[in-house]
Protein backbone atom coordinates (compact mmCIF):
# COMPACT_ATOMS: atom_id res chain seq x y z
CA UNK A 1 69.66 32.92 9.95
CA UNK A 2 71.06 33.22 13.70
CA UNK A 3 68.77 35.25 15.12
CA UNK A 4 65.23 33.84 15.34
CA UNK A 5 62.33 33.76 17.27
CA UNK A 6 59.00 32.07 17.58
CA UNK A 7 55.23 33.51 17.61
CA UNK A 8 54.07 32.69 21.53
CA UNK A 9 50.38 31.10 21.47
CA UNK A 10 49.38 35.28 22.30
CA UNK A 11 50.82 36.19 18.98
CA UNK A 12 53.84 38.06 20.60
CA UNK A 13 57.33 37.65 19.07
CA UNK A 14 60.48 38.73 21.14
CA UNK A 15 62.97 40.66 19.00
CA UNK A 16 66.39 38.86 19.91
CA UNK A 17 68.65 41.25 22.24
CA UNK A 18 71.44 41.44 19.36
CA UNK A 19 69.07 42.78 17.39
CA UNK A 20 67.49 45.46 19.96
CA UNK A 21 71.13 46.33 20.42
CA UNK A 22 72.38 47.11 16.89
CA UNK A 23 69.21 48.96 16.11
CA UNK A 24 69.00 50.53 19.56
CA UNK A 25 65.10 49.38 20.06
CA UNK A 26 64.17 50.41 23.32
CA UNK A 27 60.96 49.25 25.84
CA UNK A 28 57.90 51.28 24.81
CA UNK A 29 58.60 52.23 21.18
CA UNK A 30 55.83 51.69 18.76
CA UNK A 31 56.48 49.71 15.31
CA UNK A 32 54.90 49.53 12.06
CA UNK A 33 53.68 46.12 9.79
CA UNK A 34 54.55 46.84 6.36
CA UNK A 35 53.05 43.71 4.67
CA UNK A 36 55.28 42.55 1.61
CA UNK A 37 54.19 39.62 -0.04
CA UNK A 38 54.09 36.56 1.91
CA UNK A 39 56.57 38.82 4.17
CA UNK A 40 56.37 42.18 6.84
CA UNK A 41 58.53 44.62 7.46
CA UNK A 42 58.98 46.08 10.72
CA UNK A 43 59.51 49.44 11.12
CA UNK A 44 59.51 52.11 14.02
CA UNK A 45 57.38 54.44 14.41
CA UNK A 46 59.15 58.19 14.28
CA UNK A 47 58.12 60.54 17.05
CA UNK A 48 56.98 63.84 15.88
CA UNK A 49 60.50 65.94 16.85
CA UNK A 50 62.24 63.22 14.62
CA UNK A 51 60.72 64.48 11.91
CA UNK A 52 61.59 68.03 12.13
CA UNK A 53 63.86 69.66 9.74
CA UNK A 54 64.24 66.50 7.74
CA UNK A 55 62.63 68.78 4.31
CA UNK A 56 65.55 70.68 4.80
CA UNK A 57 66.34 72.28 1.72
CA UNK A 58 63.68 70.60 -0.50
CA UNK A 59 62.40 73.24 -3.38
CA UNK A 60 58.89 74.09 -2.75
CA UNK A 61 58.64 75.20 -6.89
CA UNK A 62 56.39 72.87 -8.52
CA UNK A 63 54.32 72.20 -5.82
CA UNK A 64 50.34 71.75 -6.37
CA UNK A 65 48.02 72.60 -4.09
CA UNK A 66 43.84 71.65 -4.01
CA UNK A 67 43.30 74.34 -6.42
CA UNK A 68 45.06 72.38 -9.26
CA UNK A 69 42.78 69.56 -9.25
CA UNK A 70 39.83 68.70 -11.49
């Protein structure tokens, strides 16, 4: 593993800057903990106007609303 870090005695970790770069992290963003196992995964956060249009297409047949359920 070449890029690693270690967890300061406040808990922080500093993502490596080859990794910031690739996945163009900037200062600021907000990140989710997925725990997995004895593992996390890190993921960011999406800001509201990346989520728009991303259903796209999808076929609204089938769906079930409140008034299907027992």
């Amino acid at each position: 593993m070449s890029n690693t870090t270690t967890l300061s005695s406040k808990f922080q970790i500093s993502v490596p800057k080859e990794v910031r770069e690739e996945l163009g992290w900037k200062a600021g963003q907000r990140f989710a903990f997925i725990p997995k196992g004895k593992s996390v995964v890190l993921v960011p956060v999406p800001e509201l106007e990346d989520l728009f249009g991303m259903a796209k297409g999808a076929d609204p047949s089938g769906y079930r609303d409140r008034n299907d359920r027992y």
